[in-house]
C-alpha atoms as a PDB file:
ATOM      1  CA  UNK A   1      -8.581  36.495   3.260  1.00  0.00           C
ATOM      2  CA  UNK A   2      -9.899  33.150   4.809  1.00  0.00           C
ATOM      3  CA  UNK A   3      -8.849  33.013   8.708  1.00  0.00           C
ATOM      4  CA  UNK A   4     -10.297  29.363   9.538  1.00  0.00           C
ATOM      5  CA  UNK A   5      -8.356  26.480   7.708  1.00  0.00           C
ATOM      6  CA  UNK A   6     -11.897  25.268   6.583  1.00  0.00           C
ATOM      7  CA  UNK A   7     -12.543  28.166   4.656  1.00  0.00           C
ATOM      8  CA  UNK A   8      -8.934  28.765   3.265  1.00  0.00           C
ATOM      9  CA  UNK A   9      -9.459  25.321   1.902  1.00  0.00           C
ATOM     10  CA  UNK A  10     -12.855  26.201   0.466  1.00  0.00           C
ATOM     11  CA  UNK A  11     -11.289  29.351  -1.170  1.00  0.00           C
ATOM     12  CA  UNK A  12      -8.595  26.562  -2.923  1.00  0.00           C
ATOM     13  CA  UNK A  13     -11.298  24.582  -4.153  1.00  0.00           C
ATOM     14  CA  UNK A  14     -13.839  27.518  -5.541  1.00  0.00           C
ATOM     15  CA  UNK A  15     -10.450  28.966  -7.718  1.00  0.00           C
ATOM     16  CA  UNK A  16      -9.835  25.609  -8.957  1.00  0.00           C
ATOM     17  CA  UNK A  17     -13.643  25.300  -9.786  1.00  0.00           C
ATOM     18  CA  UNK A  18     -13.636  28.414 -11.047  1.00  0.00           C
ATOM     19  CA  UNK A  19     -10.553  27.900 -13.729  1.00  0.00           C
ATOM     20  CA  UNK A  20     -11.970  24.610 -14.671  1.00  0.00           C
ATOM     21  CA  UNK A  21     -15.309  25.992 -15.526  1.00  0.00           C
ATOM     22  CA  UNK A  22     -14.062  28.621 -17.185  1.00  0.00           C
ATOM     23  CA  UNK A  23     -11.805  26.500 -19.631  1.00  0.00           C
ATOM     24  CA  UNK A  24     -15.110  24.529 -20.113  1.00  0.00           C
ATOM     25  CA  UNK A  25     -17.149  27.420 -21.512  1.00  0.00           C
ATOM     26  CA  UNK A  26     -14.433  29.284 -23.312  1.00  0.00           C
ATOM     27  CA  UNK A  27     -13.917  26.440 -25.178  1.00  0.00           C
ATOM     28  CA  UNK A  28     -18.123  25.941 -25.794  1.00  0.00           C
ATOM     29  CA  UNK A  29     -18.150  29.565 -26.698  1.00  0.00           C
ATOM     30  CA  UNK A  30     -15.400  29.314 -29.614  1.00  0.00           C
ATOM     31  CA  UNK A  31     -17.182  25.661 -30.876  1.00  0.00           C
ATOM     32  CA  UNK A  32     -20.281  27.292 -31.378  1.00  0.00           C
ATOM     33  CA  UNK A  33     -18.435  30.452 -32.943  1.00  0.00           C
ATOM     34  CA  UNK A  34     -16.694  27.886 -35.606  1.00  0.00           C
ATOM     35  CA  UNK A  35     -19.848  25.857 -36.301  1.00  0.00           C
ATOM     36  CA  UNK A  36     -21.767  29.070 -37.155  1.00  0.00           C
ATOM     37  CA  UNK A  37     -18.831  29.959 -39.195  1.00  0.00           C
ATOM     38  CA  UNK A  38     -18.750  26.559 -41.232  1.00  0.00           C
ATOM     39  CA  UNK A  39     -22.905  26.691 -40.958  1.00  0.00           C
ATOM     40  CA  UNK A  40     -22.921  29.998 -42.688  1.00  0.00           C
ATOM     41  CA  UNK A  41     -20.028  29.045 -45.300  1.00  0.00           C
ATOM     42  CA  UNK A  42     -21.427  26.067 -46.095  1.00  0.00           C
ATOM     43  CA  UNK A  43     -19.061  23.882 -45.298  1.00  0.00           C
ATOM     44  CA  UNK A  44     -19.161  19.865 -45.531  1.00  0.00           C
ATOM     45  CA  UNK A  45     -17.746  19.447 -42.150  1.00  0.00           C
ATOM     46  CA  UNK A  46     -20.437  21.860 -40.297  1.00  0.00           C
ATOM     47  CA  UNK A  47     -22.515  18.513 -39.448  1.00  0.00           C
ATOM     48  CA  UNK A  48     -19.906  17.032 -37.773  1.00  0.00           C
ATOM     49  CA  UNK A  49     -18.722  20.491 -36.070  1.00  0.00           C
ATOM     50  CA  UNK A  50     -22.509  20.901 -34.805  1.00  0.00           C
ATOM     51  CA  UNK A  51     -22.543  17.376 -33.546  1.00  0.00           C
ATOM     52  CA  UNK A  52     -19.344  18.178 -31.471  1.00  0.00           C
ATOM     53  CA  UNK A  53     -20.563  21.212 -29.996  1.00  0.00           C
ATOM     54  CA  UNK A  54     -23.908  19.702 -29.255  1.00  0.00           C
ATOM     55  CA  UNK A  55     -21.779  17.081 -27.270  1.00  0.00           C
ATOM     56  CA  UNK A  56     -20.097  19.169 -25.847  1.00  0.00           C
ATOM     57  CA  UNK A  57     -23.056  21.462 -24.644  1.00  0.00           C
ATOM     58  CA  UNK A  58     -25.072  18.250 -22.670  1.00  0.00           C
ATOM     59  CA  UNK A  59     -21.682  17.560 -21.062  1.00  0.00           C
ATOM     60  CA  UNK A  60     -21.790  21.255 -19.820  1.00  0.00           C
ATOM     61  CA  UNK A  61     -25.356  20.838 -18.910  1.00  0.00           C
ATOM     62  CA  UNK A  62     -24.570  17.935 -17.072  1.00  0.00           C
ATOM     63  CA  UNK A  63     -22.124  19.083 -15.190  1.00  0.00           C
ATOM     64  CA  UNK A  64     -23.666  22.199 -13.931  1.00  0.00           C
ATOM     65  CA  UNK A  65     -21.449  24.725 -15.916  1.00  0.00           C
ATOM     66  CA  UNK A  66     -24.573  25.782 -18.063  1.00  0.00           C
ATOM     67  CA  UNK A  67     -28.078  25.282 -17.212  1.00  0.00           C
ATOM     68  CA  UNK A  68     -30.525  23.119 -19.015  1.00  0.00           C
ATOM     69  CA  UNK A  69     -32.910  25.517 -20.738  1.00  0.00           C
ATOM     70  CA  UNK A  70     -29.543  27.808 -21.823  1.00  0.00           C
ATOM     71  CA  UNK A  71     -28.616  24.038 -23.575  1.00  0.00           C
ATOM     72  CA  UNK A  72     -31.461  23.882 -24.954  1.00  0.00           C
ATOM     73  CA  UNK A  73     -31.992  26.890 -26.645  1.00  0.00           C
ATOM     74  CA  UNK A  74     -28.423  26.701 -28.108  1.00  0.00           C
ATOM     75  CA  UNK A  75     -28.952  23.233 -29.012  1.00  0.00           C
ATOM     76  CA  UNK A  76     -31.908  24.462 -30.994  1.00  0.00           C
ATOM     77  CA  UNK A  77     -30.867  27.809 -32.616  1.00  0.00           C
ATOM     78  CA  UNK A  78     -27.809  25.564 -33.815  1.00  0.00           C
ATOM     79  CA  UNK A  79     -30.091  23.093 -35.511  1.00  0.00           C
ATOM     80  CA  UNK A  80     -32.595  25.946 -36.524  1.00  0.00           C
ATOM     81  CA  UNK A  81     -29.150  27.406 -38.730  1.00  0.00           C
ATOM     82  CA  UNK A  82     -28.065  23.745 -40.073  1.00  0.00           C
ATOM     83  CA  UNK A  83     -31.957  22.776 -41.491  1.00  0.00           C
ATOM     84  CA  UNK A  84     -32.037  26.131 -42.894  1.00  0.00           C
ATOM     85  CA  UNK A  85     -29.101  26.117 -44.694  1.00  0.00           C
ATOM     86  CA  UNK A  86     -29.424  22.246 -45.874  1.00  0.00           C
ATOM     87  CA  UNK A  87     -33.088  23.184 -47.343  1.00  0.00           C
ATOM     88  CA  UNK A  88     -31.936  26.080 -49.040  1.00  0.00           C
END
């Protein structure tokens, strides 16, 4: 445990950090999950769904949570899935 106020604030801040980041990807990680769901069934919504989680992912990007290149290769795998099952 912290001795020095300074740091027992610090230790406040990096659990409130910590719980909001967490909500952040948890919630990422389950909208990709249900837009490779409705990719794969071919649902009508799954454009939509994508376009969500694609939001979703440059907010995480720009906020630190997730770093750039991991946004980008999600953002591109889930595009990858949609074009391929659009063409086919």
């Amino acid at each position: 445990m912290p001795i020095k106020k300074s740091a027992k604030k610090e230790l406040r801040k990096n659990i409130k950090r910590h719980i909001r980041n967490k909500r952040i990807k948890d919630n990422l990680k389950s909208l990709i999950k249900k837009s490779r769901k409705a990719i794969e069934a071919k649902d009508n919504q799954a454009k939509e769904l994508v376009a969500r989680t694609l939001k979703v992912l440059d907010k995480a990007a720009q906020k630190g949570i997730i770093k750039k290149n991991t946004r980008d290769r999600k953002k591109s795998r889930l595009h990858q899935r949609l074009n391929k099952t659009s063409k086919a």
